[in-house]
C-alpha atoms as a PDB file:
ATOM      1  CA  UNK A   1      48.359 222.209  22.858  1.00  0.00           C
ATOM      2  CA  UNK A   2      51.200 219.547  22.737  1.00  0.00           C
ATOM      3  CA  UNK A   3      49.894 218.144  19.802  1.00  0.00           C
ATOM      4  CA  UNK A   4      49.193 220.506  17.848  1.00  0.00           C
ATOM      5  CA  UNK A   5      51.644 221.569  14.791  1.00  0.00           C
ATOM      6  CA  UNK A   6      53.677 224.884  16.006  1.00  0.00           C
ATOM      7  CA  UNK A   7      54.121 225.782  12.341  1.00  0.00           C
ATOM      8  CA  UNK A   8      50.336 226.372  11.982  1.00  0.00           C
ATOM      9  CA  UNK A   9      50.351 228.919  15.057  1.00  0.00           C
ATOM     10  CA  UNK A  10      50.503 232.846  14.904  1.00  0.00           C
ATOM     11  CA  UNK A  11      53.739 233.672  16.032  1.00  0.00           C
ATOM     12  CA  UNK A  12      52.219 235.658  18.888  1.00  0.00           C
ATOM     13  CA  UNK A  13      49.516 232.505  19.500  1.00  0.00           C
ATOM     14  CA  UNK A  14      53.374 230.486  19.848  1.00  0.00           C
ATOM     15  CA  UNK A  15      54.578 232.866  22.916  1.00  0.00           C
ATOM     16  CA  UNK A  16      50.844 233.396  24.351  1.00  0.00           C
ATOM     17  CA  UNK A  17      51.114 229.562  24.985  1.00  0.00           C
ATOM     18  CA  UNK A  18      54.766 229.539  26.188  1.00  0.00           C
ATOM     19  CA  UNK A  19      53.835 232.399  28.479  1.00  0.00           C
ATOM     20  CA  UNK A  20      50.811 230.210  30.071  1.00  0.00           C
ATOM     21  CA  UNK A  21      50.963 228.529  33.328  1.00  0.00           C
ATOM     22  CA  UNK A  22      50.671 225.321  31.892  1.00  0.00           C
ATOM     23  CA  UNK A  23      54.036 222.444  31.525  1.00  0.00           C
ATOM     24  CA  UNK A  24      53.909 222.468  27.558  1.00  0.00           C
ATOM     25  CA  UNK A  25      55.286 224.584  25.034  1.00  0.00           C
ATOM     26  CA  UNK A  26      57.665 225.535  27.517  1.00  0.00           C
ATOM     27  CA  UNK A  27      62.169 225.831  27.413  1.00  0.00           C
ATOM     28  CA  UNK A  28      62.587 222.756  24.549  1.00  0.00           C
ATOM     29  CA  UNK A  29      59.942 224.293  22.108  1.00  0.00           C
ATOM     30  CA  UNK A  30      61.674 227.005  22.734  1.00  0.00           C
ATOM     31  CA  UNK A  31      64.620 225.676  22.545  1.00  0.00           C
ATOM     32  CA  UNK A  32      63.548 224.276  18.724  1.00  0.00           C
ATOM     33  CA  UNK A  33      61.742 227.427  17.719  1.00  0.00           C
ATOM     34  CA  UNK A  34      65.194 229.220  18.235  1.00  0.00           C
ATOM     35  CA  UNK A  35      67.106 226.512  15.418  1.00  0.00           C
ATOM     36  CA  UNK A  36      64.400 226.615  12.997  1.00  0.00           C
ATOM     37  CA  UNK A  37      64.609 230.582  13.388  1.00  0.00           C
ATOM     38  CA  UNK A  38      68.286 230.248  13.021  1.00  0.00           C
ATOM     39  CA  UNK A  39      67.588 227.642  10.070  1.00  0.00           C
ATOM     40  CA  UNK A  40      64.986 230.495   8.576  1.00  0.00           C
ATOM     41  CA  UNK A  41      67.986 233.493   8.637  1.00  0.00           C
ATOM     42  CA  UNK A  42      70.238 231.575   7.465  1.00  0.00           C
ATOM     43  CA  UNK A  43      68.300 230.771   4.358  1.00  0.00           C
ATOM     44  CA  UNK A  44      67.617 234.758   3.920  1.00  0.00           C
ATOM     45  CA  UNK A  45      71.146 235.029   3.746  1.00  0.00           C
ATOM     46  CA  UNK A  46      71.177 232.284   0.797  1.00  0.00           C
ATOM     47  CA  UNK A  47      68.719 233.751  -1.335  1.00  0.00           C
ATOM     48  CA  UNK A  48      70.030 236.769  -1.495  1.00  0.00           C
ATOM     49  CA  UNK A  49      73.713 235.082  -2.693  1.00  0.00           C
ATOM     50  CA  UNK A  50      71.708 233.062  -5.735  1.00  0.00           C
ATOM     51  CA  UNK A  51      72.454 234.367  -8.526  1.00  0.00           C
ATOM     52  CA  UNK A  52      75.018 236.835  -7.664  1.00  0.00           C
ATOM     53  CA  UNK A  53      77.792 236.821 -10.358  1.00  0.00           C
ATOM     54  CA  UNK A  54      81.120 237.474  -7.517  1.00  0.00           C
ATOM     55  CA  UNK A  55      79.418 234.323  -6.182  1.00  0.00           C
ATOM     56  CA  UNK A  56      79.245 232.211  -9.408  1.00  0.00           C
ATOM     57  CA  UNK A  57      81.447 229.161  -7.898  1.00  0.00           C
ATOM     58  CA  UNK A  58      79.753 229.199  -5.385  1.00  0.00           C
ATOM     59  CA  UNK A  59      75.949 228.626  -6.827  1.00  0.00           C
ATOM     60  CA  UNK A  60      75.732 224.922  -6.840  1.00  0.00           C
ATOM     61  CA  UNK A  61      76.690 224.571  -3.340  1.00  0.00           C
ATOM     62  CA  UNK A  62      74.269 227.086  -2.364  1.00  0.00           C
ATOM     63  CA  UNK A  63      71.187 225.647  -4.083  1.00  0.00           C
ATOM     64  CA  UNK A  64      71.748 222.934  -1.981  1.00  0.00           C
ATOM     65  CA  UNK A  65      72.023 224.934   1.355  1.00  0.00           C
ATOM     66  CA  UNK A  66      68.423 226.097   0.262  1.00  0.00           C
ATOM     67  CA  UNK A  67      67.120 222.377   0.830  1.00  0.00           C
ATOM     68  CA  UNK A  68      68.994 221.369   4.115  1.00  0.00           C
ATOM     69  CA  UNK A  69      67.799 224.696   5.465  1.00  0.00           C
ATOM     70  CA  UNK A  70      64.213 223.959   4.438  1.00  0.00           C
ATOM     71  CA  UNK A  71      64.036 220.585   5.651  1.00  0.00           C
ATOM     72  CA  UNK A  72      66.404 221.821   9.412  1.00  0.00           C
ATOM     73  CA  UNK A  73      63.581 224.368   9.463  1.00  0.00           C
ATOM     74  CA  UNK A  74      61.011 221.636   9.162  1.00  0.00           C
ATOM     75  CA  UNK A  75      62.941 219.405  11.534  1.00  0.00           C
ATOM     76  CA  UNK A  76      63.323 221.364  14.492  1.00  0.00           C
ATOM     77  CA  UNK A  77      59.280 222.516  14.244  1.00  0.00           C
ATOM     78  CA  UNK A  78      58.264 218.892  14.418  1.00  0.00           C
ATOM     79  CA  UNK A  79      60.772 218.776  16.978  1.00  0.00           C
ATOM     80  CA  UNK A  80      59.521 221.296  18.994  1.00  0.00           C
ATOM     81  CA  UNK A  81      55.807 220.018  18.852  1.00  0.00           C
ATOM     82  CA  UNK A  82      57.248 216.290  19.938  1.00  0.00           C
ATOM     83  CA  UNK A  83      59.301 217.698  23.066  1.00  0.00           C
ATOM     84  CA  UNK A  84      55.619 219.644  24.133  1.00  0.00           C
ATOM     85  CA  UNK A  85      53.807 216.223  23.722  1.00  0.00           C
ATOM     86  CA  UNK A  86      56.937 213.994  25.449  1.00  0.00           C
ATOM     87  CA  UNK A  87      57.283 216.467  28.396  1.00  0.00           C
ATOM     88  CA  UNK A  88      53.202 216.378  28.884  1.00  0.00           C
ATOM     89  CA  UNK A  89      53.302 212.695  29.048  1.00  0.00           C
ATOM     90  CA  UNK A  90      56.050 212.865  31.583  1.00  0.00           C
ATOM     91  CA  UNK A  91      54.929 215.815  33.558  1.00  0.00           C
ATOM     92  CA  UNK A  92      51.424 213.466  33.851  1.00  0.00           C
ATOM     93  CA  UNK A  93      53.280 210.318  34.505  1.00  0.00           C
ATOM     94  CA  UNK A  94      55.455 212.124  37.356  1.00  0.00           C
ATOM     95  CA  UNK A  95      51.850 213.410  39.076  1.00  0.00           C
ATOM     96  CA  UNK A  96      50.533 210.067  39.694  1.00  0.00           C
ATOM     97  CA  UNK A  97      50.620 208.211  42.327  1.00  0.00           C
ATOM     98  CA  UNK A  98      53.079 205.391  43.150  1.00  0.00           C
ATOM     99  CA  UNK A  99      50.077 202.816  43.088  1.00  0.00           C
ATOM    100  CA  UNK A 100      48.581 204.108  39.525  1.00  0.00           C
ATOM    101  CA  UNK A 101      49.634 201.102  37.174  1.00  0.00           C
ATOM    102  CA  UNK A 102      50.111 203.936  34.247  1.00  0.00           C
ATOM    103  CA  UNK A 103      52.673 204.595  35.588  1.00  0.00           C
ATOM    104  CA  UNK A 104      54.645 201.583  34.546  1.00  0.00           C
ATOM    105  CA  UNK A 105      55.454 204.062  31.123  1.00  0.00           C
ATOM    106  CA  UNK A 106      57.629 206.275  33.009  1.00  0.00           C
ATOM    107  CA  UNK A 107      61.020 205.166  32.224  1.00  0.00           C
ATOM    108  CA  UNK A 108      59.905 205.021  28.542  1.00  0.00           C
ATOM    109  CA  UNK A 109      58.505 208.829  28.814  1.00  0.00           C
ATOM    110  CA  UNK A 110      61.869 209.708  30.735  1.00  0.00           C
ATOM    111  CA  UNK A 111      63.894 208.075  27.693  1.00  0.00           C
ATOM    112  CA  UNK A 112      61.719 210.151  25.424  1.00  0.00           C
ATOM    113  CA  UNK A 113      61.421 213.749  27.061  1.00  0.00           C
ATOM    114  CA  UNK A 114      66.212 212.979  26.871  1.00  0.00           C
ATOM    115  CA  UNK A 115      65.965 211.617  23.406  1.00  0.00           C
ATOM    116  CA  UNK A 116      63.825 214.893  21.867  1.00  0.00           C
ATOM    117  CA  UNK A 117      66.136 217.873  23.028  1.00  0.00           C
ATOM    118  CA  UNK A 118      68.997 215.196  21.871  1.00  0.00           C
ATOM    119  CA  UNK A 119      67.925 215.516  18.552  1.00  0.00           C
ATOM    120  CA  UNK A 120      67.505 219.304  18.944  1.00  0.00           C
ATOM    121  CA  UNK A 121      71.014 219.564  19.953  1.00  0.00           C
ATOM    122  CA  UNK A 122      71.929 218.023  17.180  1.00  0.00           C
ATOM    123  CA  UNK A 123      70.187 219.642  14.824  1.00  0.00           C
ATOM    124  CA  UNK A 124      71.661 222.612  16.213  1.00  0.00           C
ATOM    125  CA  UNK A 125      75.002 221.449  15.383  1.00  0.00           C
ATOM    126  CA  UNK A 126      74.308 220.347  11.967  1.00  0.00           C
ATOM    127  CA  UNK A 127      73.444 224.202  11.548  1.00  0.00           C
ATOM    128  CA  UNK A 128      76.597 225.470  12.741  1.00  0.00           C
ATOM    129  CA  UNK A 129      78.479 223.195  11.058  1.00  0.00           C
ATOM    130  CA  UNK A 130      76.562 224.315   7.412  1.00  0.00           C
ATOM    131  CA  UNK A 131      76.780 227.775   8.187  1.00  0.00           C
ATOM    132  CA  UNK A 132      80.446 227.581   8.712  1.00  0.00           C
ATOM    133  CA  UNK A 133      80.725 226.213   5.551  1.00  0.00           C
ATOM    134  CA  UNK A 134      78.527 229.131   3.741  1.00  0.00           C
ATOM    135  CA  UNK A 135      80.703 231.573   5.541  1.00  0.00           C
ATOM    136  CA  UNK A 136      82.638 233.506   3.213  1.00  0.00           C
ATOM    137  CA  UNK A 137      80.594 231.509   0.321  1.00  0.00           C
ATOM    138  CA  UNK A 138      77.658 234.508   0.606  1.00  0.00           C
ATOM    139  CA  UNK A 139      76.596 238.011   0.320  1.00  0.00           C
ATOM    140  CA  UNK A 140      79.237 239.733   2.281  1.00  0.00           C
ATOM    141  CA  UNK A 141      76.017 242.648   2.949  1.00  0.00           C
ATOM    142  CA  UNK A 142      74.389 239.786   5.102  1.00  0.00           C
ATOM    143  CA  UNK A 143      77.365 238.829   7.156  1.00  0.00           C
ATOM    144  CA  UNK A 144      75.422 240.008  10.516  1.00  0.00           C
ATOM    145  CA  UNK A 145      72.120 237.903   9.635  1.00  0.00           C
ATOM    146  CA  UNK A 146      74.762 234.851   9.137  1.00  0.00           C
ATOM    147  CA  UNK A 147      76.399 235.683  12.541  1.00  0.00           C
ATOM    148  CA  UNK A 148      73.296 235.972  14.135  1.00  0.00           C
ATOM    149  CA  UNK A 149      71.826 232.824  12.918  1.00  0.00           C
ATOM    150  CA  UNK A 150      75.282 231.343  14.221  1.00  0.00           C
ATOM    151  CA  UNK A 151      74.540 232.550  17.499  1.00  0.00           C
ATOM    152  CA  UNK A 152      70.598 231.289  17.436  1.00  0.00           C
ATOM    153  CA  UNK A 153      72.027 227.549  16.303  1.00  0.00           C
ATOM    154  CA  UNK A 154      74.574 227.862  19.033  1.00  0.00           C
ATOM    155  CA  UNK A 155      71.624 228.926  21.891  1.00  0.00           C
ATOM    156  CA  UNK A 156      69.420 225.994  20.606  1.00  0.00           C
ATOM    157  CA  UNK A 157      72.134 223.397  21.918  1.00  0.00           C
ATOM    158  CA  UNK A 158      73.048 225.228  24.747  1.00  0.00           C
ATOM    159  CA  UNK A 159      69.097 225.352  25.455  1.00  0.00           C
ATOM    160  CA  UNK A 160      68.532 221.836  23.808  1.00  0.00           C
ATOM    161  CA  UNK A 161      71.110 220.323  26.733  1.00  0.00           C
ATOM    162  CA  UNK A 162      69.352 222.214  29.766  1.00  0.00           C
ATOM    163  CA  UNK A 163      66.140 219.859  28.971  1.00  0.00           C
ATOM    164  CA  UNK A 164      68.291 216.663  28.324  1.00  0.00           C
ATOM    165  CA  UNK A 165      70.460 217.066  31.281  1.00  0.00           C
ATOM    166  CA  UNK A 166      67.077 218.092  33.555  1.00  0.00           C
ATOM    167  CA  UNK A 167      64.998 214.674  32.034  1.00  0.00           C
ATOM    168  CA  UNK A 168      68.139 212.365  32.259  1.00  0.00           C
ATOM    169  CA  UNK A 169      68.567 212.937  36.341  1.00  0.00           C
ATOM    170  CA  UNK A 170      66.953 209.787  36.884  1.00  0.00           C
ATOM    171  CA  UNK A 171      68.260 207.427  34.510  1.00  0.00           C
ATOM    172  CA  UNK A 172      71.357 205.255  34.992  1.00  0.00           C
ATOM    173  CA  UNK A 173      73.647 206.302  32.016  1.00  0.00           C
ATOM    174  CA  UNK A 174      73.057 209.804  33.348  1.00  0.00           C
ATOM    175  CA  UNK A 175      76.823 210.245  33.474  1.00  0.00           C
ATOM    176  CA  UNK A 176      77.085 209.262  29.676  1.00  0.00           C
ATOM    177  CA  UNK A 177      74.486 211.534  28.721  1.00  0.00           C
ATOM    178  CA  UNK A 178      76.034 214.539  30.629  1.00  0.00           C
ATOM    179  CA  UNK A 179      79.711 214.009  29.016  1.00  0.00           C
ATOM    180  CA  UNK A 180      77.775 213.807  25.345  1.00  0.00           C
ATOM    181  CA  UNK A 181      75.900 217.025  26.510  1.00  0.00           C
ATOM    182  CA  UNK A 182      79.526 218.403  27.071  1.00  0.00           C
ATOM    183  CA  UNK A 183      80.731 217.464  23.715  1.00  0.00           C
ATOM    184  CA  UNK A 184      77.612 219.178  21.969  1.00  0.00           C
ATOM    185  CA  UNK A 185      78.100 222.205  23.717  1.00  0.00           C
ATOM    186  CA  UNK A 186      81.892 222.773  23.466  1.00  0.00           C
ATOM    187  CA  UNK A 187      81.599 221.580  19.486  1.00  0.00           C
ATOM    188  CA  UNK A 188      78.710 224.106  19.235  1.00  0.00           C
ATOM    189  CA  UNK A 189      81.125 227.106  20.258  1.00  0.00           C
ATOM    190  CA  UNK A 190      83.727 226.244  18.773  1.00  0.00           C
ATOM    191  CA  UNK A 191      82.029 226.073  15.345  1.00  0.00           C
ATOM    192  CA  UNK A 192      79.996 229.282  16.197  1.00  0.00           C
ATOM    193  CA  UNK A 193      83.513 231.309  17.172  1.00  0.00           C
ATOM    194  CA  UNK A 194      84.603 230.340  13.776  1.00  0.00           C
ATOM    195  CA  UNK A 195      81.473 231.669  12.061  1.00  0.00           C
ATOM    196  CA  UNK A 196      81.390 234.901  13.817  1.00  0.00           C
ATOM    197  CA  UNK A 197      85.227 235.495  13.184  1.00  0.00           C
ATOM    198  CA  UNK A 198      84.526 234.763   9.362  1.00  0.00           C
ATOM    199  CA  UNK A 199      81.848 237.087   9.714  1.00  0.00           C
ATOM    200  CA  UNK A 200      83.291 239.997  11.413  1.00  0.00           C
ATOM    201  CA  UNK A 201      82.786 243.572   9.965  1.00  0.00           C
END
């Protein structure tokens, strides 16, 4: 299951396998579903500004939202399958005993189960910060969906940082990874505040 392509699943195959007693998908495919959901609204809320004449300045800068949505969307699926397959590794790693030479790879498969839901985070941010800037910039009927995706790219950090902070307990620049997982969080809400104000009805 960690290797195979979320994107290709039924959405109801997706939670049937979250739901299963079983380490992978579990809280950072989650965790990426949510952003590329957010990613997915957002874009709703772009197509259905193309084109509008009150929105005419606007159209240039909104035909390019369409392709950093697209490819967030993208990038937070193929994030989602690599956290299943990095906490797998890990979660096998971790169940072996002290003696098993394999598990030589498990400060490399620590590093990696951190360095996904890092990447998550940020992608999560990159949201915020591009649906602050369509704020105001698109169909004012669609204001909610924007606000909601706000709040989706704002719950993938926050969930993003539960998995980095969990997988970094054991490293040694654990304190430097907790005060950047501090940063991403507090930047998150700020941006998302901003977003729901500008999108208040």
């Amino acid at each position: 299951m960690a290797d195979q392509s979320f994107a290709e699943m039924r959405f109801a195959d997706f939670l049937g396998a979250v739901a299963a007693k079983s380490p992978a998908p579990g809280g950072g495919a989650v965790a990426s579903s949510c952003g590329a959901l957010a990613a997915a609204l957002a874009q709703m809320v772009v197509n259905y500004s193309l084109g509008k004449k009150n929105l005419e300045a606007h159209q240039p800068a909104l035909k390019e939202a369409v392709g950093k949505l697209e490819r967030a969307r993208a990038l937070l699926l193929e994030l989602a399958r690599e956290d299943a397959a990095a906490y797998s590794l890990l979660n096998e790693l971790q169940k072996l005993p002290e003696s098993d030479p394999r598990r030589s790879g498990l400060a490399e498969a620590q590093l990696l189960a951190v360095r996904v839901p890092q990447s998550v985070a940020a992608a999560g941010v990159d949201l915020l910060v591009e649906f602050e800037s369509l704020a105001g910039r698109t169909n004012r009927f669609l204001r909610s969906d924007l606000g909601i995706a706000a709040v989706l790219a704002e719950a993938t950090v926050r969930s993003a940082v539960w998995n980095v902070r969990i997988n970094a307990m054991e490293r040694p620049d654990r304190k430097e990874i907790e005060a950047a997982c501090d940063g991403a969080i507090t930047k998150a809400a700020e941006i998302c505040r901003r977003v729901e104000r500008a999108c208040a009805v």
